[in-house]
Protein backbone atom coordinates (compact mmCIF):
# COMPACT_ATOMS: atom_id res chain seq x y z
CA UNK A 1 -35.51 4.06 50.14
CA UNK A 2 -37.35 4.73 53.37
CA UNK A 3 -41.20 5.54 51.92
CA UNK A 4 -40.90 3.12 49.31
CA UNK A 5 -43.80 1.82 47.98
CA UNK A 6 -45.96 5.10 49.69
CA UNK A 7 -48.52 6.49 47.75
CA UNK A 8 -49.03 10.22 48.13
CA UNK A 9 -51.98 12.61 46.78
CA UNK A 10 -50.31 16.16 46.99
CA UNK A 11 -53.12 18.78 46.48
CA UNK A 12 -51.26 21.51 44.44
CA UNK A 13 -50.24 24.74 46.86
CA UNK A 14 -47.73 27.08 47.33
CA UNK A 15 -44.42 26.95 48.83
CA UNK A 16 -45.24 24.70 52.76
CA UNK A 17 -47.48 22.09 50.72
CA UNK A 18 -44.74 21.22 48.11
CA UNK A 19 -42.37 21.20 50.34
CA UNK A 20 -43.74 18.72 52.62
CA UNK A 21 -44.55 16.49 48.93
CA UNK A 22 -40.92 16.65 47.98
CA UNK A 23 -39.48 15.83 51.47
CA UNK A 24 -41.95 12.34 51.21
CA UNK A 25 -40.72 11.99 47.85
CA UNK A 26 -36.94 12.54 48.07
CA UNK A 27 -37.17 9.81 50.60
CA UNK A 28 -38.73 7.34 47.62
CA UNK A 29 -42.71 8.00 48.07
CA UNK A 30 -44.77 8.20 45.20
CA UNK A 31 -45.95 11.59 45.54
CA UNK A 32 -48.84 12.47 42.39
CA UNK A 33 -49.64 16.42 42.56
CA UNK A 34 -53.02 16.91 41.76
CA UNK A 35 -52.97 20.30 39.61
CA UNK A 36 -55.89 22.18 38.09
CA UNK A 37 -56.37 22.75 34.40
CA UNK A 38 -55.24 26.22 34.14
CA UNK A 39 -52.54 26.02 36.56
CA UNK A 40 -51.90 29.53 38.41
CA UNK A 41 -47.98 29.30 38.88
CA UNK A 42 -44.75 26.84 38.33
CA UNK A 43 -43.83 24.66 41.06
CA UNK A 44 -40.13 24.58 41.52
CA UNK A 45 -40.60 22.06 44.58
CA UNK A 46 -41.54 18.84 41.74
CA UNK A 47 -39.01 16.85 41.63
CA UNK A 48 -39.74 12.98 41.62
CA UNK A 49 -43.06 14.22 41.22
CA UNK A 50 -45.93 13.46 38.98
CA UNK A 51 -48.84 15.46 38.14
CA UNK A 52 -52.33 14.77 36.73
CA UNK A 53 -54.59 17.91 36.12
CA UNK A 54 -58.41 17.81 37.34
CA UNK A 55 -61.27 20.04 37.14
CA UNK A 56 -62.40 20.00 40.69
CA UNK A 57 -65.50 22.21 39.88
CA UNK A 58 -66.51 19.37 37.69
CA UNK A 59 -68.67 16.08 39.57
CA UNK A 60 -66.30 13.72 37.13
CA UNK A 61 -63.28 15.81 38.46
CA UNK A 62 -64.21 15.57 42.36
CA UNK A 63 -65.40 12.03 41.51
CA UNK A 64 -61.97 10.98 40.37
CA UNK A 65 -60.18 13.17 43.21
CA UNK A 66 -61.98 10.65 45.40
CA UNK A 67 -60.56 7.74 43.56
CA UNK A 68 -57.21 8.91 43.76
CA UNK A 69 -57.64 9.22 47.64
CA UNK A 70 -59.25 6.42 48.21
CA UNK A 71 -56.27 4.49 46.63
CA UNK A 72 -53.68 6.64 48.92
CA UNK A 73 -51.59 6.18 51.97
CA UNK A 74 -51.20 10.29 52.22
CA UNK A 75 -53.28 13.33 51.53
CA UNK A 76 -51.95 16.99 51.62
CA UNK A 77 -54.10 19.46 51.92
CA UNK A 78 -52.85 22.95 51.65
CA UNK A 79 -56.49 24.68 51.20
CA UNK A 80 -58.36 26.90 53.93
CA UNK A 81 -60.51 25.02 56.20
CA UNK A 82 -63.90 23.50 54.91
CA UNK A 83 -62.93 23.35 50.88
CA UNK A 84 -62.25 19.77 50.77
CA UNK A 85 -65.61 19.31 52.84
CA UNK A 86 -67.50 21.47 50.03
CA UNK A 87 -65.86 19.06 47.31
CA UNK A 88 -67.23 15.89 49.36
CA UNK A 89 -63.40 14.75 50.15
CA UNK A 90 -63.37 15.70 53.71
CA UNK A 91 -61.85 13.55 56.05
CA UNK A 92 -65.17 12.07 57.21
CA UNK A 93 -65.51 10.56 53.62
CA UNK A 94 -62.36 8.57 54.10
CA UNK A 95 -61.62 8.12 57.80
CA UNK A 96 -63.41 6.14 60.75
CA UNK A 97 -65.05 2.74 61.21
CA UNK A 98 -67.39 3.12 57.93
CA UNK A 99 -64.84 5.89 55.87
CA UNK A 100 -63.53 4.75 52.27
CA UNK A 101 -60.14 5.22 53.42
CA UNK A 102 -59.92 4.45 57.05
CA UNK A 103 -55.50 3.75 56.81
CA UNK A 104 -55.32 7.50 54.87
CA UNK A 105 -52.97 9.78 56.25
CA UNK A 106 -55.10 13.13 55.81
CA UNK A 107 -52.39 15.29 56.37
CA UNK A 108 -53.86 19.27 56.73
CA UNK A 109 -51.84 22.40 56.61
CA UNK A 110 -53.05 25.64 56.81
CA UNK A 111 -51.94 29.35 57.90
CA UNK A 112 -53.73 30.46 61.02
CA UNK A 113 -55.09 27.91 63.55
CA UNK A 114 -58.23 26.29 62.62
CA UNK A 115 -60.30 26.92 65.69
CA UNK A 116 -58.41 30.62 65.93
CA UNK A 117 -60.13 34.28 65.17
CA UNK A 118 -57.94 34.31 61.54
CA UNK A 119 -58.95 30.66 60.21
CA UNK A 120 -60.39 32.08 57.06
CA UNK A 121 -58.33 34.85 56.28
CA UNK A 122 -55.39 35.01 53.64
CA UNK A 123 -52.54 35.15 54.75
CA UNK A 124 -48.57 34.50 54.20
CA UNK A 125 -45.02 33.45 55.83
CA UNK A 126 -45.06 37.48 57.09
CA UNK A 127 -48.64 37.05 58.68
CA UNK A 128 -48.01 33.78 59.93
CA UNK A 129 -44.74 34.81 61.76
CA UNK A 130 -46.57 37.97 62.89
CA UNK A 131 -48.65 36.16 65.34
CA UNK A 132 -46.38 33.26 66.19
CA UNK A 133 -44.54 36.32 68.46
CA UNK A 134 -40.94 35.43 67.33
CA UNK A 135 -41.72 37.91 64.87
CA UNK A 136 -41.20 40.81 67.14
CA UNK A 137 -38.08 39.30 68.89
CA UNK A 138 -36.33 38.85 65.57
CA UNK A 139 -33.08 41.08 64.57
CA UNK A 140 -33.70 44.72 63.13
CA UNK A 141 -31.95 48.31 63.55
CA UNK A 142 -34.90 50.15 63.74
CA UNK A 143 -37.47 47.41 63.30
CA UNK A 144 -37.27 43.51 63.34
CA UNK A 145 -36.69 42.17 60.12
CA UNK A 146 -37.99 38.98 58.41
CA UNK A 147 -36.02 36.14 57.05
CA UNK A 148 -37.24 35.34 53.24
CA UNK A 149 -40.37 33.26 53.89
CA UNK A 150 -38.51 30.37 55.40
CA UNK A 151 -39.82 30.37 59.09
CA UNK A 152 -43.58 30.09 58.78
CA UNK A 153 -43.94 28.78 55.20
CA UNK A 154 -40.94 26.02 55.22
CA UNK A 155 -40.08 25.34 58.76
CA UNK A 156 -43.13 25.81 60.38
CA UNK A 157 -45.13 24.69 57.49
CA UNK A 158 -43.84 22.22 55.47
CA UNK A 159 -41.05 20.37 57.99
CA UNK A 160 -43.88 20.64 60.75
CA UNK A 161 -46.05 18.52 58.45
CA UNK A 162 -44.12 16.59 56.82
CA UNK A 163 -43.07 15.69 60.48
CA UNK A 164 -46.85 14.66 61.35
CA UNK A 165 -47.34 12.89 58.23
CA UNK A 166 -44.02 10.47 59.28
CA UNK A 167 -45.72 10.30 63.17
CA UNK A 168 -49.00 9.33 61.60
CA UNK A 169 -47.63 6.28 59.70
CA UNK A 170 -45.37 5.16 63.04
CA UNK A 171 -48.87 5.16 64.62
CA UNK A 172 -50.82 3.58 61.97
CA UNK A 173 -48.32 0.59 61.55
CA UNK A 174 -49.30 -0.37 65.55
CA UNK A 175 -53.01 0.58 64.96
CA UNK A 176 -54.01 -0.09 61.29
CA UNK A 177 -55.68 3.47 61.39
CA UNK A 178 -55.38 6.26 59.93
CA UNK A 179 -56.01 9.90 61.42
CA UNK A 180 -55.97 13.37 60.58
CA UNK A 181 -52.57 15.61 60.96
CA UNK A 182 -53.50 19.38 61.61
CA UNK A 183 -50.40 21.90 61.05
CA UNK A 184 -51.00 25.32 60.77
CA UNK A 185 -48.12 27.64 60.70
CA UNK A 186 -48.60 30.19 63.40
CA UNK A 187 -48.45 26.69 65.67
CA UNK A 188 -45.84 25.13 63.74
CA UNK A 189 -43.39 28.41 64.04
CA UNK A 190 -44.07 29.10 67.97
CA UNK A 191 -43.54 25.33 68.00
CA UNK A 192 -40.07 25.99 66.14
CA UNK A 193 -39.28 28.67 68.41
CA UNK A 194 -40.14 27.10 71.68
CA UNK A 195 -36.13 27.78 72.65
CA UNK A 196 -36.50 31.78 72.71
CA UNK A 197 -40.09 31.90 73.46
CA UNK A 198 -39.07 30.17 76.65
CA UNK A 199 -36.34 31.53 77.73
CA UNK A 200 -38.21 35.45 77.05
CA UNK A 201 -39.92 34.38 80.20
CA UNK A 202 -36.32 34.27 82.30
CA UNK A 203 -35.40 37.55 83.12
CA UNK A 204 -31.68 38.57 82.25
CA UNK A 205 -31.50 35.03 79.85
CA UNK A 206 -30.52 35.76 76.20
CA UNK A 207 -33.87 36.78 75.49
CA UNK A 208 -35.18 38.21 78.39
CA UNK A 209 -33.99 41.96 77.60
CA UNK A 210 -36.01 44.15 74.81
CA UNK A 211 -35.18 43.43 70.73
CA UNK A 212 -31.62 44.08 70.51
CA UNK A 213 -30.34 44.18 73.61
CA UNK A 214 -30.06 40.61 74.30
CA UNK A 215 -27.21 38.21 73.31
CA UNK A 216 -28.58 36.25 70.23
CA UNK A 217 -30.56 39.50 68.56
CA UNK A 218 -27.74 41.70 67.76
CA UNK A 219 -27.30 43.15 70.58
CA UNK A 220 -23.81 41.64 71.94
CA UNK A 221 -20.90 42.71 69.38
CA UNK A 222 -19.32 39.37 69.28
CA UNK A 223 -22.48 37.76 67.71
CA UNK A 224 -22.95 39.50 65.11
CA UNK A 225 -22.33 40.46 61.16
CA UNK A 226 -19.39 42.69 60.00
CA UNK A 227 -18.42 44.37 56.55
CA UNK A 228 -14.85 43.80 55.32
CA UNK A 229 -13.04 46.31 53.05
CA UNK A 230 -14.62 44.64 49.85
CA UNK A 231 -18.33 44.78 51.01
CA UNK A 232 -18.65 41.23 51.90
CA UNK A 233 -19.33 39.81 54.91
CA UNK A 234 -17.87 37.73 57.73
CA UNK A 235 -20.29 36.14 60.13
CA UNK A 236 -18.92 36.49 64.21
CA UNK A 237 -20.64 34.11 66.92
CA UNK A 238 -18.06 33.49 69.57
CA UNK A 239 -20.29 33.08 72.57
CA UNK A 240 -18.48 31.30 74.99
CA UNK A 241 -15.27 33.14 76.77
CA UNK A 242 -12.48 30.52 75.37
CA UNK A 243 -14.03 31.10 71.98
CA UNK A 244 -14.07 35.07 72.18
CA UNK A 245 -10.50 34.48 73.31
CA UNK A 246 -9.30 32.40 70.14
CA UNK A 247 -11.27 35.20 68.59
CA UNK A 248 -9.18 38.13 69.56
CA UNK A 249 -6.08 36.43 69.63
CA UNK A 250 -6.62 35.78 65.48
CA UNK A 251 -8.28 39.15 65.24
CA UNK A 252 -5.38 41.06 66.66
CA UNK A 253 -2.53 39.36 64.98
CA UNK A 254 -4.05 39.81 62.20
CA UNK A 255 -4.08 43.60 61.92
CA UNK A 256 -2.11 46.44 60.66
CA UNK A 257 0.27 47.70 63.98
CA UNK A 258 -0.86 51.39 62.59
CA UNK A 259 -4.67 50.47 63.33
CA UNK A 260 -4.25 49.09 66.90
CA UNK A 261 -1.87 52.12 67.69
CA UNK A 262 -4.88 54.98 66.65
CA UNK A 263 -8.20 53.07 67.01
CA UNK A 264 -10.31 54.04 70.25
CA UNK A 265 -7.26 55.61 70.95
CA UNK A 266 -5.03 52.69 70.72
CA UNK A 267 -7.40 51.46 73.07
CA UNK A 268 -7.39 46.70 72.55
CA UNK A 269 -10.20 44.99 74.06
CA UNK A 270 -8.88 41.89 75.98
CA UNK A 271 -11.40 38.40 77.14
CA UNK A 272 -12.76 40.31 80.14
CA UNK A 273 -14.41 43.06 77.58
CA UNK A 274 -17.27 40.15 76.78
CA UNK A 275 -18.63 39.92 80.18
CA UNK A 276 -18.65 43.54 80.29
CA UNK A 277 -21.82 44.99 78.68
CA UNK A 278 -20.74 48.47 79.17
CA UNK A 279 -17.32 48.43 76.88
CA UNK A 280 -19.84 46.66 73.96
CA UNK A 281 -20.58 49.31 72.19
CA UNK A 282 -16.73 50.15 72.19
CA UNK A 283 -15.92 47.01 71.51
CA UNK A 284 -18.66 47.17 68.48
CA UNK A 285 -16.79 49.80 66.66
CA UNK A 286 -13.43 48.50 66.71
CA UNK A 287 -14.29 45.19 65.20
CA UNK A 288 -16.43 46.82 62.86
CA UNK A 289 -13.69 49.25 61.82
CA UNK A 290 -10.62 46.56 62.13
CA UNK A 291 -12.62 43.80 59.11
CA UNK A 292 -13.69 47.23 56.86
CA UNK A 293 -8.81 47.38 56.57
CA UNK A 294 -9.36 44.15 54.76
CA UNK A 295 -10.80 41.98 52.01
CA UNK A 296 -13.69 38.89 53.19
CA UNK A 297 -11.22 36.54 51.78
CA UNK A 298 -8.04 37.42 54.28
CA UNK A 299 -10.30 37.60 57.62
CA UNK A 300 -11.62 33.91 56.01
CA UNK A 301 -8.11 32.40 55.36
CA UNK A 302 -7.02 33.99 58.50
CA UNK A 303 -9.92 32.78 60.64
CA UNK A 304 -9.93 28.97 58.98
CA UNK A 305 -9.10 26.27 61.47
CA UNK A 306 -9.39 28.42 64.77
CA UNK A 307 -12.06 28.47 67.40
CA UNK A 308 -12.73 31.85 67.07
CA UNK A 309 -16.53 30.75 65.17
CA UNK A 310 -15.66 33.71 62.87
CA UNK A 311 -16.51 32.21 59.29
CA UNK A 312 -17.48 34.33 56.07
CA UNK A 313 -21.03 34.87 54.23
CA UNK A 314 -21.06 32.98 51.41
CA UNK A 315 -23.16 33.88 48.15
CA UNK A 316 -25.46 30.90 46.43
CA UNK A 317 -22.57 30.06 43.89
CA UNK A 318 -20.12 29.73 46.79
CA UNK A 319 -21.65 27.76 49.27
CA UNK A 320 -22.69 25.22 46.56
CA UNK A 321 -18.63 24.89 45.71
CA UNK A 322 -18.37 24.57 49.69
CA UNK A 323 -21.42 21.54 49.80
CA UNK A 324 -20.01 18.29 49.34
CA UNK A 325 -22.65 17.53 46.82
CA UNK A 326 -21.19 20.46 44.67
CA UNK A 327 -24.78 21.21 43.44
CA UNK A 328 -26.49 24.39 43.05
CA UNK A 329 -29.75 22.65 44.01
CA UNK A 330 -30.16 21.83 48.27
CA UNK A 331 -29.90 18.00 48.31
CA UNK A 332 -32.46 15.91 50.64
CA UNK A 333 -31.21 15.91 54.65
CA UNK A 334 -31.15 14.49 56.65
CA UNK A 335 -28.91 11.41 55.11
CA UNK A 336 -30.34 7.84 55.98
CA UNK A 337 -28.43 5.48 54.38
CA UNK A 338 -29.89 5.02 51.03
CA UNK A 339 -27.32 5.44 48.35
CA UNK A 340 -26.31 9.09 46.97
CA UNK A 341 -28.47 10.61 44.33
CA UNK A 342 -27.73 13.78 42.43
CA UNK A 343 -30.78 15.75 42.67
CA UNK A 344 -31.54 18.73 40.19
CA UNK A 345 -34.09 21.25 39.21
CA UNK A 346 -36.53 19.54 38.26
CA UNK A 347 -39.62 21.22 36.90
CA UNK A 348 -42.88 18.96 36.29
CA UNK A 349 -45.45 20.27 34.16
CA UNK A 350 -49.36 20.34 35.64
CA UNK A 351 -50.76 16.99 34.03
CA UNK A 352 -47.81 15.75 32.41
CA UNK A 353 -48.48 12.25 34.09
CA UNK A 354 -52.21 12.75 33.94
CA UNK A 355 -52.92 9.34 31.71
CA UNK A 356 -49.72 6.94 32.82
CA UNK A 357 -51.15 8.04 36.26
CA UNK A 358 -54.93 7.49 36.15
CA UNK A 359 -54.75 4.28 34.04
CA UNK A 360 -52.54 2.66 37.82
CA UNK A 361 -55.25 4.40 39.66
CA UNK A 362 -57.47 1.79 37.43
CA UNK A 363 -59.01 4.16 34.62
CA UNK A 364 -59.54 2.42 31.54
CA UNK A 365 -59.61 3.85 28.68
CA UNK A 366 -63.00 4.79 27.62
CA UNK A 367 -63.44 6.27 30.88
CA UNK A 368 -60.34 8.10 29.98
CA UNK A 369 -61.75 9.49 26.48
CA UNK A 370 -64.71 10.65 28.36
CA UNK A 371 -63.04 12.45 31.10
CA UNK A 372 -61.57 14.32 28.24
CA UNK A 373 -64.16 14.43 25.94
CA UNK A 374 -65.64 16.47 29.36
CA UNK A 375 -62.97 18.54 30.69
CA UNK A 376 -62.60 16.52 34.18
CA UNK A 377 -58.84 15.76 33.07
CA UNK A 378 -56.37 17.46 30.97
CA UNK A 379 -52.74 16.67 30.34
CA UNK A 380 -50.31 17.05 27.98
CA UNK A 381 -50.44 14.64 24.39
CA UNK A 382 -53.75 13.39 26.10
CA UNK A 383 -55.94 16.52 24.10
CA UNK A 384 -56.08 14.65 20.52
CA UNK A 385 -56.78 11.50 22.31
CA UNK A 386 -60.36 12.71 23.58
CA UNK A 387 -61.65 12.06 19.87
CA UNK A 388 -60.47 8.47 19.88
């Protein structure tokens, strides 16, 4: 596989940090999470993972943090800034002409921009896509409305630095050196939304009217979400004209002769309706009230195989049945070649690797008694071993 043979020191986090550890090792790195001893909350972003659990307010703990890194191609660090420098595992210790580490990949992610006014507040995926500005362009009846926590925590976050992390080692194959990657999310999700950003600048562009009144933010009727008779959902996006065309042609045919006779007063909008912005909100309520005479499942059969870009909203249970993996779980993408795996929940528990994983990192095993004698290291079936 493609990071084969890559060792990886994941510094447990929530959600962006994980993320980026699972996208290294789905792609064959050796990712170790390093955990604490009384672990705050399950990771469901493990798999291929291994975990050893460390007392970092211990010296033995920190002292055998900096092992760990010093043996490492990659470190991810999802704390706020300065808390690695505190522990004595800044980047400083390991990088430039005299560091410990000078190939190590410190890889940094954090919410708000270091050098910014917010660097050491808390913060989340809402925050975080609060001052990116997409925030207020997103979709919203009365106010704009958030997507889960994927923009800021996964895309921004975790893709963004898993991204820098792949740059670095490009880089450090031509120079031999290592370097710091700095992602913070409110960066990372502007960065992610350069295309709207930009184009807010252009008046009369997709974005260049107020939240909801532009093409892409629910403002134009044929991009857009409708309920069918059921109370599922078909998804509409027929931008171009040829598209809205196929659209209405399917649409149309496919309705009761009683419906186009009395709605809007047997009024039928034809291809020139899109280009006019002052029949949409006519145009609005008779596709809204033509997919409420029928079931998801008829506008989906009846809407397969055209160009209409009129598909239906699938639940977690049905897209998996549509993915060609058939899995539940999201398998790794982008494909690269390396041969198909079926990947599955995987959940590891903090320090269930903690001895098979220090004794490679070159801990023998009176060190390891110690360590647990102390408290530096914990792991499960390791406890009985620290009377040996």
């Amino acid at each position: 596989m493609a990071l084969a043979g890559l060792k990886v020191i994941e510094l447990a986090g929530l959600a962006p940090g994980p993320f980026a550890g699972l996208i290294l090792a789905d792609n064959g790195a050796d990712v170790v999470r390093v955990d604490r001893c009384v672990p705050t909350s399950d990771d469901i972003l493990s798999r291929g993972k291994r975990s050893v659990a460390l007392d970092l307010k211990s010296k033995h703990g920190r002292a055998l943090l900096k092992r760990l890194i010093c043996a490492a191609d990659v470190l991810i660090d999802p704390f706020r800034p300065g808390v690695l420098e505190k522990m004595g595992v800044g980047p400083d210790v390991f990088l430039g002409k005299n560091g410990l580490n000078p190939r190590l990949i410190f890889a940094r992610l954090v919410g708000f921009p270091r050098q910014g006014p917010h660097k050491n507040m808390a913060g989340h995926d809402i925050n975080y896509l609060a001052l990116s500005g997409i925030f207020s362009m997103l979709p919203g009846a009365d106010k704009p409305s958030f997507p889960l926590n994927l923009v800021a925590d996964f895309a921004g976050g975790g893709m963004t630095c898993a991204l820098g992390i792949l740059l670095a080692l490009i880089q450090r194959g031509g120079t031999g050196r290592g370097q710091v990657v700095d992602t913070d999310m409110v960066s990372g999700t502007r960065y992610l939304s350069s295309f709207p950003l930009l184009l807010s600048m252009i008046p009369h562009s997709p974005f260049g009217e107020p939240r909801g009144e532009n093409v892409l933010d629910g403002g134009a009727p044929f991009y857009d979400t409708y309920a069918c008779e059921d109370g599922k959902w078909m998804s509409v996006g027929c931008l171009e004209p040829q598209f809205f065309a196929a659209f209405l042609t399917t649409f149309h045919a496919s309705l009761d002769p009683a419906f186009l006779k009395t709605s809007e007063n047997g009024w039928s909008p034809t291809p020139a309706a899109q280009a006019k912005r002052e029949e949409w909100p006519r145009l609005r309520r008779y596709i809204r009230a033509g997919f409420k005479t029928r079931p998801r499942d008829y506008w989906a059969e009846r809407f397969h195989g055209t160009d209409a870009c009129t598909v239906p909203i699938l639940n977690v249970q049905e897209a998996a049945e549509l993915d060609l993996s058939g899995s539940i779980v999201p398998q790794p993408h982008p494909r690269i070649g390396h041969p198909k795996r079926d990947f599955e929940l995987e959940i590891v528990e903090p320090g269930q690797h903690s001895e098979v994983v220090l004794r490679e990192f070159g801990v023998s095993d009176a060190e390891l008694r110690r360590l647990l004698r102390e408290g530096a290291v914990q792991g499960l079936g390791l406890i009985g071993k620290a009377k040996m």
